[in-house]
Protein backbone atom coordinates (compact mmCIF):
# COMPACT_ATOMS: atom_id res chain seq x y z
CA UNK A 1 -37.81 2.29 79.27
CA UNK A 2 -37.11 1.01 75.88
CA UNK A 3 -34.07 2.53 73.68
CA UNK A 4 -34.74 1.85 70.31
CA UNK A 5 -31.37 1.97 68.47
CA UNK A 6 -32.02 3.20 64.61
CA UNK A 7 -29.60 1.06 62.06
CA UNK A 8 -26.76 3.29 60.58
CA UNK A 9 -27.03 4.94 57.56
CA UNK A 10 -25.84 4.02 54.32
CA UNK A 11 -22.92 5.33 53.26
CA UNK A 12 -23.81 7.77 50.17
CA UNK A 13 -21.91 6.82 47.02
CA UNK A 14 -21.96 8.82 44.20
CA UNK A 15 -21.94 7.47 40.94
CA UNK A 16 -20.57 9.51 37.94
CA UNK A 17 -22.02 8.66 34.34
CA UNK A 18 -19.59 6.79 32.60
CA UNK A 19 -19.43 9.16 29.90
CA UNK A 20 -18.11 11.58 32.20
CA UNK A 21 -15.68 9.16 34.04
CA UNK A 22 -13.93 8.22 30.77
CA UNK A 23 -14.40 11.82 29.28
CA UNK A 24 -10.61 13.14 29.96
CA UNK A 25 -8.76 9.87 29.37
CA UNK A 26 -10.85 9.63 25.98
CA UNK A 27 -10.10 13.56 24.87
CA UNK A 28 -6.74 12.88 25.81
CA UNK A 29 -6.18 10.23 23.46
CA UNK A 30 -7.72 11.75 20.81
CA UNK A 31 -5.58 14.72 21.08
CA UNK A 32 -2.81 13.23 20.94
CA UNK A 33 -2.53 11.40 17.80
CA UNK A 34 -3.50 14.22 15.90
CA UNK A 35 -1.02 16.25 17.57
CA UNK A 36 1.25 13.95 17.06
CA UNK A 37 0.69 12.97 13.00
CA UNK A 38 0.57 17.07 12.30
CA UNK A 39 3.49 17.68 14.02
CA UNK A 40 5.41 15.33 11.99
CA UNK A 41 4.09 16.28 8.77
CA UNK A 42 4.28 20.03 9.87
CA UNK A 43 7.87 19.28 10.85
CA UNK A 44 8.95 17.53 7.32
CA UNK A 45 7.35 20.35 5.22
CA UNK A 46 10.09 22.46 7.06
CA UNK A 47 12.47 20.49 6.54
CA UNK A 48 12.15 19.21 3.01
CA UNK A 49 9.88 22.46 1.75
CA UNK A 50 10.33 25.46 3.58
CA UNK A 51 13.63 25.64 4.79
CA UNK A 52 15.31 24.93 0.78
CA UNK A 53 13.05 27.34 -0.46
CA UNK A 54 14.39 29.61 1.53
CA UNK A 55 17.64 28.76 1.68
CA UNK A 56 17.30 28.55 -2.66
CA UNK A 57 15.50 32.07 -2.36
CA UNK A 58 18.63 33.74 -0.65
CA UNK A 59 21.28 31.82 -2.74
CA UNK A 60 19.36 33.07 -5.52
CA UNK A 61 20.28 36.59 -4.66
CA UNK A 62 24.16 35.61 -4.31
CA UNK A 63 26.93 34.62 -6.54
CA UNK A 64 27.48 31.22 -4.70
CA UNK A 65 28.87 28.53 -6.45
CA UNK A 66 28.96 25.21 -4.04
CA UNK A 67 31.89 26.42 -1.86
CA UNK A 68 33.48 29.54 -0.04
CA UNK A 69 31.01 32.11 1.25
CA UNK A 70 28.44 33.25 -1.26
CA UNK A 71 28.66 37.56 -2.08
CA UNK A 72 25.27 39.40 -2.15
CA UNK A 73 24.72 40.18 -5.79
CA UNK A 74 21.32 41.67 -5.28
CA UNK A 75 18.90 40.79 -8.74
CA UNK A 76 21.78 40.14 -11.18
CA UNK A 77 21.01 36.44 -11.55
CA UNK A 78 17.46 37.61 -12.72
CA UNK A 79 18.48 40.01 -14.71
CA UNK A 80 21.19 37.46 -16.64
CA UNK A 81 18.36 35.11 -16.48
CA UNK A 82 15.80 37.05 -18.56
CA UNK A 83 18.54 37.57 -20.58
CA UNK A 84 19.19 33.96 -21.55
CA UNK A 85 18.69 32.25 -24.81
CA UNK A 86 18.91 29.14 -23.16
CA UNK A 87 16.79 29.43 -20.73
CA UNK A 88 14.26 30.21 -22.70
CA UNK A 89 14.71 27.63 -25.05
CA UNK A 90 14.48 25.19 -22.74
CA UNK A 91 11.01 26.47 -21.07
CA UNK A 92 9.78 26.74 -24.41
CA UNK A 93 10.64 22.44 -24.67
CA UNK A 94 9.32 22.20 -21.70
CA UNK A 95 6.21 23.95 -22.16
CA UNK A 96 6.00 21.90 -25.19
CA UNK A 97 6.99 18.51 -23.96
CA UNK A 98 3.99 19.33 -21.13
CA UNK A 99 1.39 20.27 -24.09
CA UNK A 100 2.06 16.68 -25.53
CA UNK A 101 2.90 14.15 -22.58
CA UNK A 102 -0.38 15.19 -20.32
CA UNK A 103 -3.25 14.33 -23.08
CA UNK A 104 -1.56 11.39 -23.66
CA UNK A 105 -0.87 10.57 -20.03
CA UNK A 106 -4.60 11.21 -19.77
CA UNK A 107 -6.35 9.49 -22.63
CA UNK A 108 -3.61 6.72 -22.01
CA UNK A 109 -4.33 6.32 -18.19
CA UNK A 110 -8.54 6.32 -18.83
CA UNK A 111 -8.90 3.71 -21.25
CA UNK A 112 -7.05 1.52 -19.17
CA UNK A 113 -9.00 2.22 -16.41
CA UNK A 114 -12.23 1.93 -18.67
CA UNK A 115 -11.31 -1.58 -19.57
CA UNK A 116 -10.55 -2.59 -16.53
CA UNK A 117 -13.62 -1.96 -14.51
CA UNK A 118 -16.22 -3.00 -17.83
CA UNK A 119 -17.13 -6.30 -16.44
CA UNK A 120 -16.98 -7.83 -19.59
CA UNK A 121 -12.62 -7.78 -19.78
CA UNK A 122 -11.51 -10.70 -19.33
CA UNK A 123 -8.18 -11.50 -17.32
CA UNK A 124 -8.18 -7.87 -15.45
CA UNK A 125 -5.81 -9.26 -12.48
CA UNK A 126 -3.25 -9.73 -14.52
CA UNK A 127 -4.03 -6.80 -16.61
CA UNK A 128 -4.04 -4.53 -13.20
CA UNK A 129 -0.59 -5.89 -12.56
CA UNK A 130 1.17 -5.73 -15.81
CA UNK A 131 -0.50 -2.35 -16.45
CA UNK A 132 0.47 -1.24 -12.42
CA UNK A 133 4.29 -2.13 -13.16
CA UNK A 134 5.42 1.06 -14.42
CA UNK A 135 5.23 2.53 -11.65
CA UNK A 136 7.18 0.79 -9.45
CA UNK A 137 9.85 0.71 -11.96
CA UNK A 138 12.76 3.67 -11.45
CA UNK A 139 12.59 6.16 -13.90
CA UNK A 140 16.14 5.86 -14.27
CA UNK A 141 16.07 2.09 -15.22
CA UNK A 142 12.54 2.63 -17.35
CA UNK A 143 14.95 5.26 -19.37
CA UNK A 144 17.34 3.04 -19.91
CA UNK A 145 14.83 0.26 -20.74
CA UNK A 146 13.21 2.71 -23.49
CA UNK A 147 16.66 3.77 -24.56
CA UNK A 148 17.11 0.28 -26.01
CA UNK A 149 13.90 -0.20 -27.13
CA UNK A 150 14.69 3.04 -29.43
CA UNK A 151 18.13 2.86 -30.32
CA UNK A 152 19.07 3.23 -33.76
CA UNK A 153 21.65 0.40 -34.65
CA UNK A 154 20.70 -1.88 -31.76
CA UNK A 155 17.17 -1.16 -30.43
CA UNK A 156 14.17 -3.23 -30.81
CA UNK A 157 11.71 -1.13 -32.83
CA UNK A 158 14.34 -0.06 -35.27
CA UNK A 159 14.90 -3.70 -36.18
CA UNK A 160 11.19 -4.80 -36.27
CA UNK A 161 10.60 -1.26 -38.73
CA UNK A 162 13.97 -3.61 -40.72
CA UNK A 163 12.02 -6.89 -40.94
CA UNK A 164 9.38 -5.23 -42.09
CA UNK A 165 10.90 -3.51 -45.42
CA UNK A 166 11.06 -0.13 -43.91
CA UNK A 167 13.89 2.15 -43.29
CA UNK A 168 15.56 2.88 -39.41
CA UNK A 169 14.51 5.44 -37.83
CA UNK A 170 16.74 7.97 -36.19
CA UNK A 171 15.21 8.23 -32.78
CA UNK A 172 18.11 9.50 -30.93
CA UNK A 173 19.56 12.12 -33.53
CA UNK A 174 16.31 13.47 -34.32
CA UNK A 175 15.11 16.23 -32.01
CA UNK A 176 11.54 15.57 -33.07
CA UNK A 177 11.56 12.19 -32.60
CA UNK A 178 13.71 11.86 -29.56
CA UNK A 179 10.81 14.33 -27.79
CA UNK A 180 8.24 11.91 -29.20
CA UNK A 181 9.83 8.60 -27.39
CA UNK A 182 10.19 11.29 -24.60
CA UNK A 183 6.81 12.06 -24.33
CA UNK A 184 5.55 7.88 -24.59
CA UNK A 185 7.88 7.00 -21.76
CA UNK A 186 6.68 9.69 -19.54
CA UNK A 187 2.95 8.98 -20.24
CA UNK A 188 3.60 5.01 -19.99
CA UNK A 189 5.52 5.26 -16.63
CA UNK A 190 2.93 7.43 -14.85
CA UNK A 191 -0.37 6.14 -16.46
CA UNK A 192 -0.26 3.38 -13.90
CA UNK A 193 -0.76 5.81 -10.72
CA UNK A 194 -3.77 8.36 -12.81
CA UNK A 195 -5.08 5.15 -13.57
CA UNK A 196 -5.81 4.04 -10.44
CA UNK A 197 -7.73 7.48 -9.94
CA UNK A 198 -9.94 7.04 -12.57
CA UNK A 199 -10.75 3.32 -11.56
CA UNK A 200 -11.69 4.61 -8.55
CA UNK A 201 -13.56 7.75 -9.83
CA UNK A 202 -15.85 5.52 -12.41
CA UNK A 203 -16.56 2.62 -9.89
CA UNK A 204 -18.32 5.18 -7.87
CA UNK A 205 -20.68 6.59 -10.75
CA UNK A 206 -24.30 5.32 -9.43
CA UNK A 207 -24.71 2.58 -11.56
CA UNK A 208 -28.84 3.61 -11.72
CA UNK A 209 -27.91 6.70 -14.57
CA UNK A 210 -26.61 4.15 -16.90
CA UNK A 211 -29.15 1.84 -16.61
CA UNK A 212 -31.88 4.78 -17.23
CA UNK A 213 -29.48 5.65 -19.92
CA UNK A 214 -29.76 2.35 -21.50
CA UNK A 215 -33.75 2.06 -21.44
CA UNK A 216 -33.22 5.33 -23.18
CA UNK A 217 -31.72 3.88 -26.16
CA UNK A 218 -27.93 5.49 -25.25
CA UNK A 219 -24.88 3.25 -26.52
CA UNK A 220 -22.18 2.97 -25.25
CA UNK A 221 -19.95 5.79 -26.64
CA UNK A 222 -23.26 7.97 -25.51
CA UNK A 223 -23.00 6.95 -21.91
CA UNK A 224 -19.02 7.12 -21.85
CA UNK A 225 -19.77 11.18 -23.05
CA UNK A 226 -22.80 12.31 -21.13
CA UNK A 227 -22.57 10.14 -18.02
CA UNK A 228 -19.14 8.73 -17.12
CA UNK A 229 -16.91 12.06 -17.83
CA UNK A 230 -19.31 14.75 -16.18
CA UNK A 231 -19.26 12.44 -13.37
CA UNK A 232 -15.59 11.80 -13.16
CA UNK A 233 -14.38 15.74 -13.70
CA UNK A 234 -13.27 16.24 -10.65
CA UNK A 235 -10.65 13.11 -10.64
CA UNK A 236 -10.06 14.51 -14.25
CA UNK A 237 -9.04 17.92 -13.27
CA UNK A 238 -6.59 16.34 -10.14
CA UNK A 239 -5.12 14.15 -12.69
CA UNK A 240 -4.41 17.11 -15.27
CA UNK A 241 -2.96 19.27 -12.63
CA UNK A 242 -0.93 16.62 -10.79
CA UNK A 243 0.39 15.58 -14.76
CA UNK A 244 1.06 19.01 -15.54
CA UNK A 245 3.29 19.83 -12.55
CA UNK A 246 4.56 16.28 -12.72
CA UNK A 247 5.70 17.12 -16.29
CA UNK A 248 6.75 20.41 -15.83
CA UNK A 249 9.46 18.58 -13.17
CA UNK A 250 10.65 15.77 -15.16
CA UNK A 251 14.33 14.90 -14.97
CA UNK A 252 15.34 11.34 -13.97
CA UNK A 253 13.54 9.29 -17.10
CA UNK A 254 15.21 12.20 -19.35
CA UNK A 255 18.57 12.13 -18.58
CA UNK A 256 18.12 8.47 -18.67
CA UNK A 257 16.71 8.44 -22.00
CA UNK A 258 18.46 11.30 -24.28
CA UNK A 259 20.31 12.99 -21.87
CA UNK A 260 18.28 15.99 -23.20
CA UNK A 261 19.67 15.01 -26.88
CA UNK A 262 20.18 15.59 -29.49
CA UNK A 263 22.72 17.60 -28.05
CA UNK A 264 20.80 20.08 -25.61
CA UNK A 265 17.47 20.18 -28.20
CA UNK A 266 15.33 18.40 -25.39
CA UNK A 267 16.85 19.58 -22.76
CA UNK A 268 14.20 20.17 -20.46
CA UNK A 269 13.94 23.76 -17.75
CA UNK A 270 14.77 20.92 -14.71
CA UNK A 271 18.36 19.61 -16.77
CA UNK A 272 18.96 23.17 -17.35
CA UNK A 273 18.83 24.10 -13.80
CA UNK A 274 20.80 20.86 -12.67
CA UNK A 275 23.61 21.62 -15.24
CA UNK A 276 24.11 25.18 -14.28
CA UNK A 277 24.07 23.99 -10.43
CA UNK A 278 26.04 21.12 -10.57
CA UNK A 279 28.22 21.04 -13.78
CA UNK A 280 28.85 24.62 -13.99
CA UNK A 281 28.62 25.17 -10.45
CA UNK A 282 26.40 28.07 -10.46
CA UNK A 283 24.23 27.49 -7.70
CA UNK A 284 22.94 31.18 -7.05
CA UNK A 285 22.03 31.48 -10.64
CA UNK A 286 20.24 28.00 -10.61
CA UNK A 287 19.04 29.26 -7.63
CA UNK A 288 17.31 32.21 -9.74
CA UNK A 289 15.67 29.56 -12.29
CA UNK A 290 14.22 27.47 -9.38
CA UNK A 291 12.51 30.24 -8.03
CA UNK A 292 11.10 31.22 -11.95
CA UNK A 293 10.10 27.65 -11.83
CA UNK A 294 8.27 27.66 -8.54
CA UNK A 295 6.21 30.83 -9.56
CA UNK A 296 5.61 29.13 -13.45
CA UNK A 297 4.21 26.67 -11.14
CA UNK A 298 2.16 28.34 -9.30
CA UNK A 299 0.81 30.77 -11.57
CA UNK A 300 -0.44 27.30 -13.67
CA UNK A 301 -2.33 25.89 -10.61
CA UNK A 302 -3.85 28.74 -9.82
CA UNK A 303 -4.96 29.32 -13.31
CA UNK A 304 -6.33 25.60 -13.59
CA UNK A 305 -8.23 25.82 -9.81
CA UNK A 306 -9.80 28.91 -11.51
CA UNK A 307 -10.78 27.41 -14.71
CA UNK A 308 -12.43 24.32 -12.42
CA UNK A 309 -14.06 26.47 -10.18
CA UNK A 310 -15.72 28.37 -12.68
CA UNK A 311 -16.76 24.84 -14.55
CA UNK A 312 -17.96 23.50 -11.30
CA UNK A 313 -20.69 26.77 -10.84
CA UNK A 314 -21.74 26.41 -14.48
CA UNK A 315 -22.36 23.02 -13.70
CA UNK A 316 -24.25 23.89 -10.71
């Protein structure tokens, strides 16, 4: 009798996809540096945003001035506030210092970045780095830097207007003409970073509609108008809002400058609240006109995401 003996069977392996091996690992990492980069970010607009907002909302409603424990006043400071010559004066500079220093910001900031991507400028390294320079300079020091240019018995421009027959100029006495050397540093120190927008904005324009603009007959200005700003409105509208607030917030290049000077004719919404806070030591009533501020602020990007909404659908 013959036993036959059958060979064992193979163990069964299972084999999982890869896909699904390396699923959780994967998910988990992916997870995870989100989480993390949020959380930080979520964690520094509490820290730096939301918690002095509120803590500037509540000392708004108080009569605290830097020290000792701050009384509830309720809406006096507002009340005093609307009240204020000053303060009114000085949002009525500011408004006007904004109407002046963001076209020129803007037309300032495009044709550099027109001339520097037309492939026919010449030297546009150096160009990108002298232009660029501003703004890595501190306001503070690119104040002080204009102050000198525009000083009246020592600066630079004063004595070039000299050597050329003409009188001095009073550029630091003269409210109208202090606001003016205002409004060129302000546009000169932040062209550099709106320029760099618009280089980027124009470079990706499909280089096919100005060539079928060309064989159309279309100069240059033609192109510039009907091609090259429809195209780059978007960029335009982030660089007007971003100047506006920008503007609307100056303070360092200003007290740098003038000071606000002549005496307090320039003197700007953001000086006023820093010398009722600090120099007066007012802080729930500076308090008040940082929260006036804040809604101004508001109120004027809402009212320009509105206006470019509506442009974008009648575009459409």
């Amino acid at each position: 009798m013959t036993v036959t003996v059958s060979p064992p069977s193979p163990r069964v392996r299972r084999h999982h996809p890869p896909a699904l091996r390396r699923r959780g690992p994967r998910r988990n990492r992916h997870i995870f540096a989100p989480t993390v980069l949020v959380g930080a970010a979520a964690i520094l607009f509490v820290i730096f945003f939301l918690w002095p907002a509120v803590l500037g909302l509540s000392y708004s409603f108080t009569d605290y001035r830097g020290v000792g424990s701050p009384d509830f006043i309720g809406f006096a400071n507002y009340a005093e506030l609307f009240a204020d010559p000053d303060f009114y004066r000085a949002l009525g500079r500011t408004f006007l210092f904004v109407a002046m220093s963001v076209p020129v910001g803007f037309v300032l900031s495009l044709t550099l970045a027109v001339l520097l991507v037309n492939p026919h400028t010449k030297g546009k390294p150096v160009a990108r780095l002298v232009f660029f320079l501003p703004w890595l300079i501190s306001p503070i020091v690119a104040g002080v830097t204009w102050r000198w240019l525009f000083g009246e018995s020592f600066g630079i421009v004063n004595y070039a207007i000299s050597q050329l027959g003409g009188n001095p100029l009073q550029w630091s006495t003269n409210g109208t003409l202090a606001l003016i050397v205002i409004v060129l540093a302000a546009a000169w120190g932040g062209a550099a970073f709106n320029m760099l927008l618009f280089m980027a904005a124009i470079r990706n324009v499909p280089a096919s509609y100005y060539e079928a603009a060309a064989l159309d007959g279309a100069n240059g200005w033609q192109r510039f108008r009907h091609i090259t700003l429809p195209s780059i409105a978007p960029t335009s509208f982030m660089v007007i809002l971003l100047s506006t607030i920008g503007s609307m917030k100056e303070f360092a290049l200003i007290q740098a400058l003038s000071g606000g000077g002549p005496g307090t004719e320039n003197r700007l919404i953001v000086q006023y609240i820093y010398e009722t806070g600090f120099e007066f030591a007012r802080v729930g009533y500076a308090s008040a006109v940082s929260m006036v501020l804040m809604v101004i602020l508001i109120v004027m990007a809402v009212i320009q995401l509105g206006i470019d909404r509506r442009a974008s659908r009648d575009l459409a």
